[in-house]
C-alpha atoms as a PDB file:
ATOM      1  CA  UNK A   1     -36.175 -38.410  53.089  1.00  0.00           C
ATOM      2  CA  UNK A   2     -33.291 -38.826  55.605  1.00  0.00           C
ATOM      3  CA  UNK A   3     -34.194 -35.290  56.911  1.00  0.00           C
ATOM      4  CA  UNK A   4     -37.510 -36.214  57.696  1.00  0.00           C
ATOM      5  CA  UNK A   5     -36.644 -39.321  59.531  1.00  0.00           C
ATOM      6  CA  UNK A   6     -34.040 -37.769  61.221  1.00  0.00           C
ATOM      7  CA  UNK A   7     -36.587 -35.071  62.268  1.00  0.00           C
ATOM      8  CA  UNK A   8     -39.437 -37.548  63.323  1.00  0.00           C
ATOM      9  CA  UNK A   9     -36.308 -39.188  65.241  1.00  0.00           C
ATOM     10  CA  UNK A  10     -35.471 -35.657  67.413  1.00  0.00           C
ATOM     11  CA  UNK A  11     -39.280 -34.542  67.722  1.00  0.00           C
ATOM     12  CA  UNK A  12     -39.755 -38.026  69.924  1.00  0.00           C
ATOM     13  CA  UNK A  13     -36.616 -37.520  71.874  1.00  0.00           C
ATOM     14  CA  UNK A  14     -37.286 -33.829  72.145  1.00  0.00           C
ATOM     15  CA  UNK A  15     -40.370 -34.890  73.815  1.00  0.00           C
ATOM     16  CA  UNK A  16     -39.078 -37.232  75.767  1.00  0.00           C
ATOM     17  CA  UNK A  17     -36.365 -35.369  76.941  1.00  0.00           C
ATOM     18  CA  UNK A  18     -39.193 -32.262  78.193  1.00  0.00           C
ATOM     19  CA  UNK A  19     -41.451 -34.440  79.360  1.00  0.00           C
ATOM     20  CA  UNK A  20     -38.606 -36.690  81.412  1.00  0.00           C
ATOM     21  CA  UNK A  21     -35.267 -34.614  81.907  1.00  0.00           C
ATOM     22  CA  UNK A  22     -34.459 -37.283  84.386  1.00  0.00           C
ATOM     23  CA  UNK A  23     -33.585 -39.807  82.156  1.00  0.00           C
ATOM     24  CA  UNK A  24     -31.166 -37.391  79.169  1.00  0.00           C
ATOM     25  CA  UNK A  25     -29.723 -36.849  82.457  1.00  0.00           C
ATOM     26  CA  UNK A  26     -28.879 -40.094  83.320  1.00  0.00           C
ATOM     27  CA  UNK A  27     -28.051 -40.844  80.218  1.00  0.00           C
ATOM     28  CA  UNK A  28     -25.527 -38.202  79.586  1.00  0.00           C
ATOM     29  CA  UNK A  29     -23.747 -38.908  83.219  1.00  0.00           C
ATOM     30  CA  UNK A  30     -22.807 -42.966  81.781  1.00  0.00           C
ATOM     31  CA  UNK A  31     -19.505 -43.215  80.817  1.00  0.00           C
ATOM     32  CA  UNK A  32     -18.964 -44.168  76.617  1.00  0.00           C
ATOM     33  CA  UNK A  33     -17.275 -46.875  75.739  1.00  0.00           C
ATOM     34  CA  UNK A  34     -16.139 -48.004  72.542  1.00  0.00           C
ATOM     35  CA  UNK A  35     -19.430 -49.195  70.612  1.00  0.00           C
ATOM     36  CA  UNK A  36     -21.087 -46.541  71.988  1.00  0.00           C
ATOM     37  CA  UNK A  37     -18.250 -43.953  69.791  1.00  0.00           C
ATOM     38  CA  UNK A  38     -18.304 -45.863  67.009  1.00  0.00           C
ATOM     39  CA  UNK A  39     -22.059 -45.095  67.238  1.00  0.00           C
ATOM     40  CA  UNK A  40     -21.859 -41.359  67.702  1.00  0.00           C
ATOM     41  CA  UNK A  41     -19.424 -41.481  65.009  1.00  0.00           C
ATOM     42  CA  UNK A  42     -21.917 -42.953  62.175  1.00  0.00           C
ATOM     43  CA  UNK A  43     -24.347 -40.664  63.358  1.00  0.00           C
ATOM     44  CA  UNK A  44     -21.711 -37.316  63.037  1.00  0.00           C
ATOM     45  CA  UNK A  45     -21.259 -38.870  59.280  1.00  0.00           C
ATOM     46  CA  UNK A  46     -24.900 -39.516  58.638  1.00  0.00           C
ATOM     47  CA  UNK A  47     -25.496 -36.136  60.091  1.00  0.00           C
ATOM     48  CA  UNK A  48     -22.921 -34.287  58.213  1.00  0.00           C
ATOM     49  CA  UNK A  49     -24.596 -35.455  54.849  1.00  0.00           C
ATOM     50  CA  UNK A  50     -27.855 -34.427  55.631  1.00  0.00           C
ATOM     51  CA  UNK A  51     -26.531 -30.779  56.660  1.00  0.00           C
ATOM     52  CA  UNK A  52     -24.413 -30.708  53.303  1.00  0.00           C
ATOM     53  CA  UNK A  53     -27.201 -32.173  51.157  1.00  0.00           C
ATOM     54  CA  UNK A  54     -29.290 -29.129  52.665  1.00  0.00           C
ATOM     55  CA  UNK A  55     -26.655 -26.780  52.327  1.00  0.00           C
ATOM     56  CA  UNK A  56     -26.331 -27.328  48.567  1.00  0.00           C
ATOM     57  CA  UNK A  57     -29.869 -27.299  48.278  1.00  0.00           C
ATOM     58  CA  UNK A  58     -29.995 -23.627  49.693  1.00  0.00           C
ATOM     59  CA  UNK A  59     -30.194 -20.585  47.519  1.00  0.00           C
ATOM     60  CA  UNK A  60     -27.839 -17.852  47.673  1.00  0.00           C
ATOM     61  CA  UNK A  61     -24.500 -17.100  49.062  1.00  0.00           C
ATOM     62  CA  UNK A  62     -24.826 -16.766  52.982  1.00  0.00           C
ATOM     63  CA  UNK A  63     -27.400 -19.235  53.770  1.00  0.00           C
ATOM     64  CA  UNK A  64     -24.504 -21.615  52.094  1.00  0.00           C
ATOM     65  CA  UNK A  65     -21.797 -20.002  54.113  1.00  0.00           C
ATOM     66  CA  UNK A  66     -24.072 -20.218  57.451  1.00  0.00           C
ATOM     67  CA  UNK A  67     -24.523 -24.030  56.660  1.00  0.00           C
ATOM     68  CA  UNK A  68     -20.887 -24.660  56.571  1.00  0.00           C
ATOM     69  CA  UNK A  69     -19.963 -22.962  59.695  1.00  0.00           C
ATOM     70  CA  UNK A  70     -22.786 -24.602  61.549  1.00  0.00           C
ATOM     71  CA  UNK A  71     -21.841 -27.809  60.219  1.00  0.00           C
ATOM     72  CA  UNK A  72     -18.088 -27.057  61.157  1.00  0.00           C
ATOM     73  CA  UNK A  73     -19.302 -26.355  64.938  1.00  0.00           C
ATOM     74  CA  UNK A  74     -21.985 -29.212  64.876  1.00  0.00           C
ATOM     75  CA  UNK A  75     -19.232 -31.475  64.119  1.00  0.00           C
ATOM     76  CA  UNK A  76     -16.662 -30.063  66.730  1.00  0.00           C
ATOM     77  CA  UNK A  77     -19.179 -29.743  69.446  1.00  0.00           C
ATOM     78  CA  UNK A  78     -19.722 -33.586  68.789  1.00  0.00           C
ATOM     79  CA  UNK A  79     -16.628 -34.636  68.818  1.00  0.00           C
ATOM     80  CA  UNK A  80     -15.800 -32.572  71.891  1.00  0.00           C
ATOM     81  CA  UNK A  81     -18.282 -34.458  73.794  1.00  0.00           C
ATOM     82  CA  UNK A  82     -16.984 -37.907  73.113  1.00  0.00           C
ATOM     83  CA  UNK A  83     -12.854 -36.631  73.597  1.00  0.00           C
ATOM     84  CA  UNK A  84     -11.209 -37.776  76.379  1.00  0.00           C
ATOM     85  CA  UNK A  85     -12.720 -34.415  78.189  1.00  0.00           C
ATOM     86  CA  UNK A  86     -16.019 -36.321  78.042  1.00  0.00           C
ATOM     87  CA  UNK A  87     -16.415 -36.817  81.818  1.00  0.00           C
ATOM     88  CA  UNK A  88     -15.538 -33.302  83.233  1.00  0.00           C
ATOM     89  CA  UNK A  89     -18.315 -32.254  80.556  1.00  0.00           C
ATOM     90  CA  UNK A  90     -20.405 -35.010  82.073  1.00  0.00           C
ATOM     91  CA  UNK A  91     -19.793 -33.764  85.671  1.00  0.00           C
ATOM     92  CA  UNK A  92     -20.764 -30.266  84.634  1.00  0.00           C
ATOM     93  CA  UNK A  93     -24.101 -31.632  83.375  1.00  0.00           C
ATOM     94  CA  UNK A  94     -25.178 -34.327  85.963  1.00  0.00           C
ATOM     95  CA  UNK A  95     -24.974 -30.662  88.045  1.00  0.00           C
ATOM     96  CA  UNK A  96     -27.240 -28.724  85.731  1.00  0.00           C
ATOM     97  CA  UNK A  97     -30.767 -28.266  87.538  1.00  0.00           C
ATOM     98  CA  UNK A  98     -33.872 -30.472  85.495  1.00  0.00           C
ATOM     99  CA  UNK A  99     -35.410 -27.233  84.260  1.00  0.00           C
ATOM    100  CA  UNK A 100     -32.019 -26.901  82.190  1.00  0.00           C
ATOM    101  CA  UNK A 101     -32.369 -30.531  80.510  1.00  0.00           C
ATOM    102  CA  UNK A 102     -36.469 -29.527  79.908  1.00  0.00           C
ATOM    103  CA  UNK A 103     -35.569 -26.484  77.984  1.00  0.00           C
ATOM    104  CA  UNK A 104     -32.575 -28.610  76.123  1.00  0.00           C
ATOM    105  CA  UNK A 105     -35.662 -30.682  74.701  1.00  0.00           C
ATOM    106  CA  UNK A 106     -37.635 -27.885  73.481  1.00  0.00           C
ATOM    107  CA  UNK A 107     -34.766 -26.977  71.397  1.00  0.00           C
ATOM    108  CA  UNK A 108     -33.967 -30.606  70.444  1.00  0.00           C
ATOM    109  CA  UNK A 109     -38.069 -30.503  69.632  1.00  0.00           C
ATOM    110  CA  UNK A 110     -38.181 -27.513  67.580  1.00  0.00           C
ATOM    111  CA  UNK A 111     -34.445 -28.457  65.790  1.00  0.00           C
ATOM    112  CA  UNK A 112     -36.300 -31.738  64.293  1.00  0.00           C
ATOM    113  CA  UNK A 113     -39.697 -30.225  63.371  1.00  0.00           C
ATOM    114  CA  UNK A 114     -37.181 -27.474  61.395  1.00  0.00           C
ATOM    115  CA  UNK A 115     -35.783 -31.041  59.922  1.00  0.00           C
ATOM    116  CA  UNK A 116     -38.985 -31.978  59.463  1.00  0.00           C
ATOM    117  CA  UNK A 117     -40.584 -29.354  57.310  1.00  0.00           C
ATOM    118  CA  UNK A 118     -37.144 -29.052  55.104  1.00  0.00           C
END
């Protein structure tokens, strides 16, 4: 049920985010403070249960071990982002050109219909 929420949640952003690169821009170029990480932090842990519960729910062997690993990177990418290192990463992508942030939507489109039909 979460995974479906979660999907409906990145299908509206992934359309927002191609239809209006403009504002993920914007909103990746503002600085975090503290709410804003203890935020990012319930949704890494809210996250991370919905990749395990699917993970367990797989059948076989690799599709178990691919889950982990993706999980592991999902989580380190996200933390990465809101380290101290936060606003040379944001300086790299305020420079990224708005085609860039329109084809980061498609894939933040398709990622939540995959949620979606899990």
């Amino acid at each position: 049920m979460m995974a479906k929420i979660l999907g409906i949640i990145w299908v509206a952003l992934g359309i927002l985010w191609s239809a209006k690169p403009q504002l993920l821009r914007n909103r990746l170029m503002k600085k975090m403070n503290r709410k804003m990480r203890w935020a990012v932090y319930g949704f890494i842990l809210m996250f991370i249960f919905l990749l395990i519960g699917s993970i367990i729910k797989a059948q076989g062997l690799l599709p178990k071990i691919v889950g982990l690993i993706g999980t592991v990177v999902v989580v380190k990418g996200i933390l990465l982002i809101i380290s101290k290192t936060s606003e040379k990463m944001s300086g790299w992508w305020a420079k990224r050109p708005l085609i860039f942030f329109r084809i980061w939507g498609l894939i933040i489109l398709i990622a939540g219909i995959l949620l979606i039909s899990i």
